[in-house]
N, C-alpha and C. Protein backbone atom coordinates (compact mmCIF):
# COMPACT_ATOMS: atom_id res chain seq x y z
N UNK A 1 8.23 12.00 -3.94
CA UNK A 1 7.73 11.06 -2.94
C UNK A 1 6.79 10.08 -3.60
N UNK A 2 7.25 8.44 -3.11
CA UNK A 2 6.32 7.84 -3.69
C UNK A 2 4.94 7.30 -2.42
N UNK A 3 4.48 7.01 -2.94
CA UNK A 3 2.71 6.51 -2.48
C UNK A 3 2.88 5.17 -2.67
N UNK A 4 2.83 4.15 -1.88
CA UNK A 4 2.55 2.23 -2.51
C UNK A 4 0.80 2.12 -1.96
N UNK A 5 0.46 1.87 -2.58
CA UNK A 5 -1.38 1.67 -2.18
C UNK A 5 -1.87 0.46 -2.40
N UNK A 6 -2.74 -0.15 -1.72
CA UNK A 6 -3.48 -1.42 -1.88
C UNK A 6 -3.90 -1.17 -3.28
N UNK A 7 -4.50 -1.84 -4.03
CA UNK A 7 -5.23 -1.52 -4.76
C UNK A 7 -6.81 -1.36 -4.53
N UNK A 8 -7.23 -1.57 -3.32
CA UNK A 8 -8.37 -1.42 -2.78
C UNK A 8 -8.20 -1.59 -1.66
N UNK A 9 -9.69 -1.04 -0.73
CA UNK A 9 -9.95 -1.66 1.03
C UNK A 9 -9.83 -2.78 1.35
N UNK A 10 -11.16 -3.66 0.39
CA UNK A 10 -10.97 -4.77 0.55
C UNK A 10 -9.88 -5.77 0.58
N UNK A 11 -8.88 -5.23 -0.89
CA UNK A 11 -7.82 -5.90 -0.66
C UNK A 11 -6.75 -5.90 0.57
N UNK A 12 -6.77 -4.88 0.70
CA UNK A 12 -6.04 -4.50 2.31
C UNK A 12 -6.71 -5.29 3.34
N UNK A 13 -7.65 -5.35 3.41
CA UNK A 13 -8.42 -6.25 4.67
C UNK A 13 -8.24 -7.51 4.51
N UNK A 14 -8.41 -8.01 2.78
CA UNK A 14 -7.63 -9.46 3.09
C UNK A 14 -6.39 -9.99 3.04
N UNK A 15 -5.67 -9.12 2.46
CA UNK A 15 -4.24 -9.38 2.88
C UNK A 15 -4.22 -9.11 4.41
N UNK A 16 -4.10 -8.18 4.92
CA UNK A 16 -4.49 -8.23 6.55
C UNK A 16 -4.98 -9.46 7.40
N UNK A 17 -6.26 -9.83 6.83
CA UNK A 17 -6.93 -11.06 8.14
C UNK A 17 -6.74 -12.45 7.02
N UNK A 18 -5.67 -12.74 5.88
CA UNK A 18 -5.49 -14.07 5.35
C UNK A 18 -3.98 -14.46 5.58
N UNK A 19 -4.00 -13.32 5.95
CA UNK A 19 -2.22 -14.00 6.55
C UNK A 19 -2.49 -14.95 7.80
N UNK A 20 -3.24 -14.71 8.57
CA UNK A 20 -3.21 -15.21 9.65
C UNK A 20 -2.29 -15.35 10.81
N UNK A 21 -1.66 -14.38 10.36
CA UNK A 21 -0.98 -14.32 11.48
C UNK A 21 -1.11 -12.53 12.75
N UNK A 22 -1.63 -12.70 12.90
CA UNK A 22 -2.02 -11.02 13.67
C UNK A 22 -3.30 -11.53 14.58
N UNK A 23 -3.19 -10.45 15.30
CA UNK A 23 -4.83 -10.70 16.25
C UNK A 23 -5.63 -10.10 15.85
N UNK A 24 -7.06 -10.29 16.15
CA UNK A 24 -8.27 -9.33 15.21
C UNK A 24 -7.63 -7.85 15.96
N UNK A 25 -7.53 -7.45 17.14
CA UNK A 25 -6.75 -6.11 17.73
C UNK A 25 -5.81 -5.72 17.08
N UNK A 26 -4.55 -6.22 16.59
CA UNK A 26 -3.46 -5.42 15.67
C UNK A 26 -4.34 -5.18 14.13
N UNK A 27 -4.67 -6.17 13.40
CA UNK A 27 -5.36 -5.78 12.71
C UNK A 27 -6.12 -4.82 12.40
N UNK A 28 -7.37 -4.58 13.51
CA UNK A 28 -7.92 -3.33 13.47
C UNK A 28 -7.09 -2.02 13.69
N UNK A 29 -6.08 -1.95 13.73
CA UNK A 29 -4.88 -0.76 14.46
C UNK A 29 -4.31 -0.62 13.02
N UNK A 30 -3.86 -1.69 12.65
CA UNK A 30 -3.70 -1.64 11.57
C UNK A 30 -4.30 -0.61 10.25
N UNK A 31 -5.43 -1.03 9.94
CA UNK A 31 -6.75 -0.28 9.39
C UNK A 31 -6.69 0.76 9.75
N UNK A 32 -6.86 1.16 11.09
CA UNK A 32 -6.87 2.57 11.27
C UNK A 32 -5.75 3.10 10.94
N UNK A 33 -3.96 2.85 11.28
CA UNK A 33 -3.04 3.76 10.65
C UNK A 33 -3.41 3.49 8.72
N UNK A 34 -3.89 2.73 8.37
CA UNK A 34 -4.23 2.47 6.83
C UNK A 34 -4.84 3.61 6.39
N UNK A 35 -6.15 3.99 7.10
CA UNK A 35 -6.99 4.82 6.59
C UNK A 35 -6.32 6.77 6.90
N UNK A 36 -5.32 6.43 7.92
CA UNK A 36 -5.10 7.92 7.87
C UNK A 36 -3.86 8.20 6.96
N UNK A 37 -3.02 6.89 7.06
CA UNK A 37 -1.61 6.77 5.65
C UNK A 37 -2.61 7.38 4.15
N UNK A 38 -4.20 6.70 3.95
CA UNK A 38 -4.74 6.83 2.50
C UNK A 38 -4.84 7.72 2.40
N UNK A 39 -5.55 9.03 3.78
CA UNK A 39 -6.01 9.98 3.35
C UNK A 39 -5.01 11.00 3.04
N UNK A 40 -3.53 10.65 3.89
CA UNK A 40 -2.57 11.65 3.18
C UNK A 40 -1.89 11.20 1.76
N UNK A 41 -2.61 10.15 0.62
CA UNK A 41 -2.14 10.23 -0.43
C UNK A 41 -2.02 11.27 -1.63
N UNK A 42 -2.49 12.09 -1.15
CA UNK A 42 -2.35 13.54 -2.03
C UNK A 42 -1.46 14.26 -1.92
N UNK A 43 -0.81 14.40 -1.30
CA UNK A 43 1.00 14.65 -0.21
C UNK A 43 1.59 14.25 -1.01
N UNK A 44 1.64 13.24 -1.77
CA UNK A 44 2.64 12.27 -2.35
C UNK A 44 2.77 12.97 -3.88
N UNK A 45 3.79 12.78 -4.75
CA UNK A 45 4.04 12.70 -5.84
C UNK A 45 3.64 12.11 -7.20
N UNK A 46 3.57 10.64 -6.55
CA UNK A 46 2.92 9.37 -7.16
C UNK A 46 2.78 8.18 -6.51
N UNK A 47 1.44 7.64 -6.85
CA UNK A 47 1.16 6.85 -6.53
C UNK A 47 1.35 5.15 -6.92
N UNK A 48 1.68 4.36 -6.48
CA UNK A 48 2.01 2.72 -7.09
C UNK A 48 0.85 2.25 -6.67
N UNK A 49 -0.16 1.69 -7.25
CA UNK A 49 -0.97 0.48 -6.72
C UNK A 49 0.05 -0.94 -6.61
N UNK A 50 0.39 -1.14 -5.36
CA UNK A 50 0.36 -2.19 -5.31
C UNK A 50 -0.47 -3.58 -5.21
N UNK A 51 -0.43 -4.13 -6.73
CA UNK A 51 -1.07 -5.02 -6.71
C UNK A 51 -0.80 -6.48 -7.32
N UNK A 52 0.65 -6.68 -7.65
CA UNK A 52 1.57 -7.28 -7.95
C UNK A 52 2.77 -7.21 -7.53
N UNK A 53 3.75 -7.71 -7.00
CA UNK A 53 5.35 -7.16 -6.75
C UNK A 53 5.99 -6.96 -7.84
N UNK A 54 5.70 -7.78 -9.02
CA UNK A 54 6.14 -7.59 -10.05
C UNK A 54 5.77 -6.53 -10.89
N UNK A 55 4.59 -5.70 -10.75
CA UNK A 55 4.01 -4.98 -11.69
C UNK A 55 4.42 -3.40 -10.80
N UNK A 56 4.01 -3.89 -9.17
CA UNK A 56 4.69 -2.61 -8.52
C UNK A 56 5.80 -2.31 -8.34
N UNK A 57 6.93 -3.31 -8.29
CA UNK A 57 8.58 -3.16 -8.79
C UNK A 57 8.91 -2.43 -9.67
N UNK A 58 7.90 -3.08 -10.84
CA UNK A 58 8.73 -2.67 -11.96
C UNK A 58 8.19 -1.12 -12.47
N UNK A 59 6.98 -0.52 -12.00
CA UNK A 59 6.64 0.82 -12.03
C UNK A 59 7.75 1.52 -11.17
N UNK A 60 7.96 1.16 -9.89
CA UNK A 60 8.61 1.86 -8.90
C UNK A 60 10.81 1.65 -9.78
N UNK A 61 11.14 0.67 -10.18
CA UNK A 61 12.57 0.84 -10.79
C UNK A 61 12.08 2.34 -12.11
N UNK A 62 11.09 1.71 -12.91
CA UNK A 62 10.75 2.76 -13.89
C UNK A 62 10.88 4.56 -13.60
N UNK A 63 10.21 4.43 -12.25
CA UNK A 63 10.76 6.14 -11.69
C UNK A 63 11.96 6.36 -11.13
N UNK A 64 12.51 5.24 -10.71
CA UNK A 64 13.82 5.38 -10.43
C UNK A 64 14.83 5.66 -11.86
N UNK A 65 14.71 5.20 -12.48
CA UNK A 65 15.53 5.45 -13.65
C UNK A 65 15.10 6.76 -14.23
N UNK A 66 13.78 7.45 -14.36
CA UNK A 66 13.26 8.24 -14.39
C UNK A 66 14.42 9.68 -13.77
N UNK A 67 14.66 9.30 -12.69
CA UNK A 67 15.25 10.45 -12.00
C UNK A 67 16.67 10.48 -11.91
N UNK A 68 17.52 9.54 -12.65
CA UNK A 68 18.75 9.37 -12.54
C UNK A 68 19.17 10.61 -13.58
């Protein structure tokens, strides 16, 4: 099982409220399923920081080939 993770809170909060597109209400709903998705990251196998598409792609093909 993989894990994709912000690479931080903060970053999650501003990807969240710089899109601009959401209401401050989904947003905050948001956050909250965020914070209970983080705390089950120990569940997981491995973790991806996503903090690039390119850098988290290419970790996430890397375990894929991994398991072939």
């Amino acid at each position: 099982l993989v894990f994709l993770r912000p690479p931080s809170w903060d970053a999650l909060v501003e990807r969240l409220t710089g899109r601009g597109t959401e209401s401050q209400a989904v947003i905050n709903h948001r956050l909250e399923v965020a914070r209970l998705e983080l705390a089950a990251e120990s569940n997981f196998d491995v973790s991806i920081v996503s903090d690039t598409v390119e850098r988290a792609g290419a970790e996430l093909l890397s375990l894929a080939a991994q398991s072939e």
